[in-house]
Protein backbone atom coordinates (compact mmCIF):
# COMPACT_ATOMS: atom_id res chain seq x y z
CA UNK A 1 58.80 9.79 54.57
CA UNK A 2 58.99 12.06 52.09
CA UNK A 3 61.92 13.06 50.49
CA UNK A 4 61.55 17.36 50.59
CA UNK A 5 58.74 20.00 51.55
CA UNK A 6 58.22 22.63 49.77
CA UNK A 7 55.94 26.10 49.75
CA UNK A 8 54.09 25.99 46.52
CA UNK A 9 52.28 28.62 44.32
CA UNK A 10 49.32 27.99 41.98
CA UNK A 11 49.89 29.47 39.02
CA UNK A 12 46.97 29.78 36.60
CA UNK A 13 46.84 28.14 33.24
CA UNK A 14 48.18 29.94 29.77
CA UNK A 15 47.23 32.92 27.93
CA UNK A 16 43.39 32.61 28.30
CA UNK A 17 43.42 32.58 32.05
CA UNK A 18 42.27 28.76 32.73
CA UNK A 19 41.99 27.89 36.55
CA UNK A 20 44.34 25.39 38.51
CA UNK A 21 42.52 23.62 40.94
CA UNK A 22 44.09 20.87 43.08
CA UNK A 23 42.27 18.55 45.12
CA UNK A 24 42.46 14.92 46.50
CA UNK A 25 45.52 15.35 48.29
CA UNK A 26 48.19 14.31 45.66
CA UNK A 27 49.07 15.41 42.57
CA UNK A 28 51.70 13.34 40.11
CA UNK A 29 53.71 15.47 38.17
CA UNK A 30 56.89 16.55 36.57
CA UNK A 31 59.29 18.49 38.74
CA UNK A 32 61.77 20.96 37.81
CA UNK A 33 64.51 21.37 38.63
CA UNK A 34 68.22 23.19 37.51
CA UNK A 35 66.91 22.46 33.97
CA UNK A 36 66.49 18.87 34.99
CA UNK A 37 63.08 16.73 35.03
CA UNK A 38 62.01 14.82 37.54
CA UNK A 39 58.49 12.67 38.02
CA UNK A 40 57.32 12.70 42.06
CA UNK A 41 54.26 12.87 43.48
CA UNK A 42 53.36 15.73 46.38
CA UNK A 43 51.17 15.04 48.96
CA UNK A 44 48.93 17.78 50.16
CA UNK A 45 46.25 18.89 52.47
CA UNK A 46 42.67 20.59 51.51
CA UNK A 47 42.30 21.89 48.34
CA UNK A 48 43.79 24.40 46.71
CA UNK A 49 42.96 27.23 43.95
CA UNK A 50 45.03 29.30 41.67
CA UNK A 51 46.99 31.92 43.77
CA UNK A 52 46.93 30.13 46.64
CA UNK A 53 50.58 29.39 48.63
CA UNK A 54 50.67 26.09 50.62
CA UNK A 55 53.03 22.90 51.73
CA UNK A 56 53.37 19.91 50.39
CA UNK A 57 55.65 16.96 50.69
CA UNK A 58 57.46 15.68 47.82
CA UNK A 59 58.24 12.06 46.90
CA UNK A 60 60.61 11.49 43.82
CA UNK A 61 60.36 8.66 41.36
CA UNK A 62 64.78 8.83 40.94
CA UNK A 63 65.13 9.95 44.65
CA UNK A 64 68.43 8.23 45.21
CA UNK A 65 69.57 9.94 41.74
CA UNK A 66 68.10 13.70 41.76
CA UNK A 67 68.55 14.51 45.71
CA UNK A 68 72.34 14.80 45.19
CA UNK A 69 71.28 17.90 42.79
CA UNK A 70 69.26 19.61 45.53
CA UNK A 71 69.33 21.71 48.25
CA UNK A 72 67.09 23.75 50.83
CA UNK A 73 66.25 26.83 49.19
CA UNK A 74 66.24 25.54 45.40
CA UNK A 75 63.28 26.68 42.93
CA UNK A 76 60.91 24.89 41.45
CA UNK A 77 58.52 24.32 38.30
CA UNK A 78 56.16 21.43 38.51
CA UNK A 79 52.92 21.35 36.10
CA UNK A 80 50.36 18.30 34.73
CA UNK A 81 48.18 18.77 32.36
CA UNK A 82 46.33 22.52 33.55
CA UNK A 83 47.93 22.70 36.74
CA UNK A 84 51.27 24.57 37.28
CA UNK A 85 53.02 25.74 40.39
CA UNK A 86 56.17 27.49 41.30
CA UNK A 87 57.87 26.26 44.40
CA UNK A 88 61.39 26.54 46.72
CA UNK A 89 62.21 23.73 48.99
CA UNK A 90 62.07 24.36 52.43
CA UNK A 91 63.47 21.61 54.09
CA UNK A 92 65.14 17.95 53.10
CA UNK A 93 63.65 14.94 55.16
CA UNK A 94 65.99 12.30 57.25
CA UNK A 95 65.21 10.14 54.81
CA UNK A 96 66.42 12.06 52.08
CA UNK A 97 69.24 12.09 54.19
CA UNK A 98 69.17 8.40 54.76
CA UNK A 99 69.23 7.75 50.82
CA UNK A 100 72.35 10.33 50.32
CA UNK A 101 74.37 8.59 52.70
CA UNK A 102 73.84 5.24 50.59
CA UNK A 103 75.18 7.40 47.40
CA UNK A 104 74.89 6.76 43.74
CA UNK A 105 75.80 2.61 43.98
CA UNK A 106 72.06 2.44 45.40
CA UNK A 107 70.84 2.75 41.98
CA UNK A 108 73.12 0.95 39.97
CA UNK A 109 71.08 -1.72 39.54
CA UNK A 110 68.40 0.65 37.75
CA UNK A 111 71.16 1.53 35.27
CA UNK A 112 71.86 -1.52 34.02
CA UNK A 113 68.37 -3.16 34.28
């Protein structure tokens, strides 16, 4: 399950006007959020062209550390290489939910690996 969905906007690519294109149903990439920097992957449907809106779900790589930062309704920047989009989360999944409830000792053992 992921861990949010989102509504996400294409944006196209730097000052000479490149094209985002997004296709094969995932895309791994740096979210951002609150000034912080997350890696996730969103899953998608179709594909999609600059300018277009359109949900995805969002799995984080840190779930169990960023989800205590976010909320329904937050903004988001995520990009890879030509691709950028602008985002807000719509909704946070049970099993976000599931993962809060554990709190912060569920990655403890990443910290001092």
């Amino acid at each position: 399950m992921p861990d949010f969905v989102a509504e996400i906007h294409l944006l196209p690519v730097g000052a000479s006007g490149g094209h985002s294109h997004l296709s094969g149903k995932e895309w791994r990439t740096v979210v951002e959020i609150n000034n912080e920097f997350w890696s996730a992957t969103l899953h998608f449907d179709g594909e999609h062209l600059q300018g277009e809106h359109f949900e995805v779900e969002i799995w984080l790589l840190l779930a169990d550390v960023a989800l205590p930062m976010i909320e329904q309704g937050m903004s988001f920047t995520v990009w890879e290489d030509e691709s950028q989009a602008k985002g807000v989360i719509k909704r946070l999944t049970r099993g976000s939910a599931r993962r809060l409830e554990r709190g912060p000792h569920a990655t403890e053992h990443l910290r001092s690996a």
